[in-house]
Protein backbone atom coordinates (compact mmCIF):
# COMPACT_ATOMS: atom_id res chain seq x y z
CA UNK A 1 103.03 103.90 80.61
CA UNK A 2 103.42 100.56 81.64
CA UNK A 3 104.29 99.10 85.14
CA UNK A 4 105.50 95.40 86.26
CA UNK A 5 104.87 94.30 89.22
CA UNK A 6 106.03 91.28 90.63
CA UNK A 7 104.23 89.07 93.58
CA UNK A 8 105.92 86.89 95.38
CA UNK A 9 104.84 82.71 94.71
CA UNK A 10 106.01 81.73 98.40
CA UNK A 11 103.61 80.59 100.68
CA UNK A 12 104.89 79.01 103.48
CA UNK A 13 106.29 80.61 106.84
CA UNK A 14 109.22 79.59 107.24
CA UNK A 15 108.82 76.18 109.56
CA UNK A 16 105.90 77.51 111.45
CA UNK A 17 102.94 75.67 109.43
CA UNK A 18 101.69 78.58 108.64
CA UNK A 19 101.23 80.34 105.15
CA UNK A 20 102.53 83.54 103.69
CA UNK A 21 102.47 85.27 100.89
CA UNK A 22 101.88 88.66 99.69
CA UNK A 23 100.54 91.53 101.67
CA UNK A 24 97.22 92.29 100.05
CA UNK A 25 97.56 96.07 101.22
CA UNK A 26 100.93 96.63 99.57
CA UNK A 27 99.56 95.19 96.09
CA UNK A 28 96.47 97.05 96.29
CA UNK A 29 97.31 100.85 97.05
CA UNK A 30 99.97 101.16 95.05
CA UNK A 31 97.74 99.23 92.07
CA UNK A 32 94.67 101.85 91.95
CA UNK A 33 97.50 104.40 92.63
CA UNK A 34 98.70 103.71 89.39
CA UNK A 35 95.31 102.29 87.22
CA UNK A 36 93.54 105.47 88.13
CA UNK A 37 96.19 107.78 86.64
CA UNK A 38 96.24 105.82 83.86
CA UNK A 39 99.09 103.92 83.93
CA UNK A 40 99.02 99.78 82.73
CA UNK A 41 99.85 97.53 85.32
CA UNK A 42 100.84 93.82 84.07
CA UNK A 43 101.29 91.43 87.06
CA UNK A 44 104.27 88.58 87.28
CA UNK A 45 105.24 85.88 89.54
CA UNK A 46 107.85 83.15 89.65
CA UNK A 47 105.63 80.54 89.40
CA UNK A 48 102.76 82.58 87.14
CA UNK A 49 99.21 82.10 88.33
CA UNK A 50 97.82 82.57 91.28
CA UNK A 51 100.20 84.52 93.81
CA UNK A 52 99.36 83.44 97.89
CA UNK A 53 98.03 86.53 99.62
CA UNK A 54 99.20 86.11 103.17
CA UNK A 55 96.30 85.87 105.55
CA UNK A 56 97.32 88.13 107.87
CA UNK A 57 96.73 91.07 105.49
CA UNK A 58 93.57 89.55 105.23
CA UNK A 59 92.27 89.88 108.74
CA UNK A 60 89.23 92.66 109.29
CA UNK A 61 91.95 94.82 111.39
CA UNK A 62 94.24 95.32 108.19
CA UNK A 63 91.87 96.40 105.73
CA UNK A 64 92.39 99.65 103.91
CA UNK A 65 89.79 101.44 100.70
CA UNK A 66 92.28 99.82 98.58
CA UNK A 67 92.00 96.27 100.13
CA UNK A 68 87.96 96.85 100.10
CA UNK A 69 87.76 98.03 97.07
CA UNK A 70 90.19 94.68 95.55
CA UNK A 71 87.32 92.56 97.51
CA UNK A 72 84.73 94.00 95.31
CA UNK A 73 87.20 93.79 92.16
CA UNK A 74 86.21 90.85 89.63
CA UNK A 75 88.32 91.72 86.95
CA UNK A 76 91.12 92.52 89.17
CA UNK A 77 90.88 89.09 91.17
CA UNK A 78 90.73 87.69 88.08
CA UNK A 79 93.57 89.52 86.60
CA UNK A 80 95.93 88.49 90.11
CA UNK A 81 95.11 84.69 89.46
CA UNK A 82 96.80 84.72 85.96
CA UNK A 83 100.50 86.37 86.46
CA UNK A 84 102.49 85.97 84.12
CA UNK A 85 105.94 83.73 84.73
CA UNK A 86 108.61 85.91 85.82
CA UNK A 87 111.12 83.91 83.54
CA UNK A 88 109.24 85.20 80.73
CA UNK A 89 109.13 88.82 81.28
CA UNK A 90 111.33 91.38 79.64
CA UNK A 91 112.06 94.86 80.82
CA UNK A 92 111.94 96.30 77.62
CA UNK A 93 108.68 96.04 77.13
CA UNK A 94 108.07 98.25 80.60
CA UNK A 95 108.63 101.40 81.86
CA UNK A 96 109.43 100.60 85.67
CA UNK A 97 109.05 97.60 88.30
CA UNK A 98 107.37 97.35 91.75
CA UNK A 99 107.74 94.84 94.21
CA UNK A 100 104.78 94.35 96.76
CA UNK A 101 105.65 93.23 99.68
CA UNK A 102 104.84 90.19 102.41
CA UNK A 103 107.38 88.34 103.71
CA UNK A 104 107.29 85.70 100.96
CA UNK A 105 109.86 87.78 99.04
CA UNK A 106 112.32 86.75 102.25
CA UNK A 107 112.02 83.00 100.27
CA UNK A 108 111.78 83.47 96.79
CA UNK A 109 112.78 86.85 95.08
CA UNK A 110 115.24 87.27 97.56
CA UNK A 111 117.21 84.04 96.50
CA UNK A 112 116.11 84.23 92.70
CA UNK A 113 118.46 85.26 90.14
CA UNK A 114 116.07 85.70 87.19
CA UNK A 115 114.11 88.54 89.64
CA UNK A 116 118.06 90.09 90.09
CA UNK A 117 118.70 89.98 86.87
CA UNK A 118 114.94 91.33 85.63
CA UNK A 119 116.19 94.37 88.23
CA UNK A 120 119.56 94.56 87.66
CA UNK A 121 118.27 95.33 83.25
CA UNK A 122 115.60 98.07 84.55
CA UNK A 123 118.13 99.72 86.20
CA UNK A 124 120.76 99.28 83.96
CA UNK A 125 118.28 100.87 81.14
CA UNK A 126 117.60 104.31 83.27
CA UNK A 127 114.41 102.71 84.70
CA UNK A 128 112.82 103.23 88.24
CA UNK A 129 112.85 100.30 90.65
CA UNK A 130 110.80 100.22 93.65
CA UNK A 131 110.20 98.11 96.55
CA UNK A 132 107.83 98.09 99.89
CA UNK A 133 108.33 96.76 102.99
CA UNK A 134 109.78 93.18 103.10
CA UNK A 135 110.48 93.80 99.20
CA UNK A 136 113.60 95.24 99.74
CA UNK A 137 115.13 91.20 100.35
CA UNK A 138 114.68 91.15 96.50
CA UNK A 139 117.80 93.46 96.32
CA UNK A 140 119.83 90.88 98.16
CA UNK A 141 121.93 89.41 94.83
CA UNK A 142 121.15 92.50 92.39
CA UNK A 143 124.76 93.86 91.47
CA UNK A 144 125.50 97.01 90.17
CA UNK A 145 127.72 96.95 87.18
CA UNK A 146 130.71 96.96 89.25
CA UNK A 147 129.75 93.73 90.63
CA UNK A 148 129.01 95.47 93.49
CA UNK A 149 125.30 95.42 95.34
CA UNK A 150 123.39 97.65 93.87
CA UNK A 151 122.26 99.36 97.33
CA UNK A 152 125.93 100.09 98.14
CA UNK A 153 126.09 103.56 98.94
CA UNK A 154 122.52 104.33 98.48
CA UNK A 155 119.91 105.61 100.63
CA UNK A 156 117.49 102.96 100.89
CA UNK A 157 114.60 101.37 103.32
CA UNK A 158 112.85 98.77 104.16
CA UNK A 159 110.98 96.29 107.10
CA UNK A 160 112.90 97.12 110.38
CA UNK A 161 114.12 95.06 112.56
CA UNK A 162 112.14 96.57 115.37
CA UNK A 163 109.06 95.94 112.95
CA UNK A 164 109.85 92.38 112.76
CA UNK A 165 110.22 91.96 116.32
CA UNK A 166 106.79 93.80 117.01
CA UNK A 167 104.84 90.99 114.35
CA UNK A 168 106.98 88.37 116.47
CA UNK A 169 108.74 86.50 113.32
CA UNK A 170 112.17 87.83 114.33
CA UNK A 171 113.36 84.03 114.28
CA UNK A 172 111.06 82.71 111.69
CA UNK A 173 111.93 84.75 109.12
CA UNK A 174 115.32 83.89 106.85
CA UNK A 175 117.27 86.78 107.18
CA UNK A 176 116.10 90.79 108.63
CA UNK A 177 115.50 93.18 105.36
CA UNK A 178 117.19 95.81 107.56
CA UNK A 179 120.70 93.73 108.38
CA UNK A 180 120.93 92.68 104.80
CA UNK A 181 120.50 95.94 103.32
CA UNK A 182 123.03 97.55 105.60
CA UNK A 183 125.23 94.19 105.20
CA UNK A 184 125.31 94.92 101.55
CA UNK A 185 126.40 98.75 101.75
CA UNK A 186 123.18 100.60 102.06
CA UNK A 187 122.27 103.66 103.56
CA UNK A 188 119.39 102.32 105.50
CA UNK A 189 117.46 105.08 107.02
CA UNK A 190 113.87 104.16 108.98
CA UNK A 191 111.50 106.54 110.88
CA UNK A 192 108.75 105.26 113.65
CA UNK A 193 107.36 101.58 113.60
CA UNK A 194 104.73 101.26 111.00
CA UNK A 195 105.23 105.15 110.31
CA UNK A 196 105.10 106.19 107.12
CA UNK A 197 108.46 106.37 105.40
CA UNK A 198 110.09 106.03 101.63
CA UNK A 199 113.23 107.11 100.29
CA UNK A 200 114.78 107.19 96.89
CA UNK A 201 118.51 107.10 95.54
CA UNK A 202 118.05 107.95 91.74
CA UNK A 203 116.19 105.14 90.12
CA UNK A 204 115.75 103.25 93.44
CA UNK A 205 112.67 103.54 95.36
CA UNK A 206 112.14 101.75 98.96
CA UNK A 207 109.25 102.09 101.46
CA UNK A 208 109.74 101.15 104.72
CA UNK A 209 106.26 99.13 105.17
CA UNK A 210 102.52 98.67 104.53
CA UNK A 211 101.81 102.31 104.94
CA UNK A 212 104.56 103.67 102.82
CA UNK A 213 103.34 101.28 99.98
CA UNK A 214 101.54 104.15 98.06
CA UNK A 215 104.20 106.84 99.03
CA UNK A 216 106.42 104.69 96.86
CA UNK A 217 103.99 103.95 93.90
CA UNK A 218 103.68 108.12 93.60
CA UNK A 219 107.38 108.43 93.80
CA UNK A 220 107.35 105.79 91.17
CA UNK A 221 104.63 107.54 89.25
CA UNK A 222 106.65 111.10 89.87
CA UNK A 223 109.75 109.69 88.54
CA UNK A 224 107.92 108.30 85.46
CA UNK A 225 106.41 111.75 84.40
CA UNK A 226 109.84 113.71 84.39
């Protein structure tokens, strides 16, 4: 089995000064999740290369096994700092997609329509999508062949607002994963801040933040086995 997943390539907070990117946690868990049942993981970003891991994830207090154990990964490190360019992916040649989270999504994947249309042709070819934490913004222009957003109607999750407000980036960020997903139809559901929480609506998996991230990669993993 093969799994894409695709980093975010923004690195800048909003006005702030200060840098972003994605949440090392979120890429990590779900990663081994995956590697150590076998599956192949090929990583992609819209600029290729080397994806900006946000520094907060990289402070002592939000460490995790996975985290320490991508510290002590060479090949892995190595691996992250050549993604391949987005643009020249093709979901045919994978068997689902996962979107790590960060709030760099908010800037990039959110507003980029070769990552909604790279979703919009997994889905559209019966395969699972998933997304943690601030992930879900990549949903924000995916249509559903209708024309419709895709989340319209189904259960999803995702960063809450409350979540937001507790990191203090309520007005730094673009827009709030939880208004636009509910803005665009969904059935946004949430438990407890920083709780872990993940849903999924058929072929669409969300997890509401860093500690859902490998609820959603076995969901993912589940989903691929059937």
């Amino acid at each position: 089995m093969k799994v894409l997943f695709v980093l975010t390539s923004h690195d800048e907070l909003g006005n702030t000064g200060e840098k972003t990117g994605f949440w090392v946690e979120e890429f990590a868990a779900p990663y081994y999740y995956l590697v150590d049942k076998g599956v192949d993981v090929i990583l992609a970003s819209p600029k290729g290369g080397q994806p900006p891991i946000d520094p907060t994830s990289d402070k002592p207090e939000n460490q995790t096994e996975a985290t320490k154990r991508f510290k002590a990964d060479a090949e892995l490190q190595e691996k992250l700092s050549k993604t391949h360019v987005l643009a020249d992916v093709k979901s045919e040649d994978y068997d689902a997609v996962f979107y790590p989270g960060g709030h760099g999504p908010l800037w990039d994947l959110a507003e980029s329509e070769v990552s909604a249309d790279l979703i919009q042709s997994f889905y559209n070819a019966n395969k699972p999508v998933s997304f943690v934490c601030h992930a879900p913004a990549a949903l924000k222009m995916v249509k559903n062949t209708d024309g419709e957003p895709l989340v319209k109607g189904k259960k999803v999750t995702g960063f809450t607002n409350s979540e937001e407000a507790l990191v203090q980036l309520t007005d730094v960020v673009p827009f709030l994963v939880e208004d636009m997903l509910k803005a665009n139809g969904g059935i946004y559901s949430k438990k407890g801040d920083f709780e872990t929480y993940a849903v999924e609506d058929g072929l669409l998996i969300t997890g509401q933040n860093p500690a859902s991230s490998e609820k959603v990669a076995e969901m993912l993993l589940n989903q691929l086995q059937k």
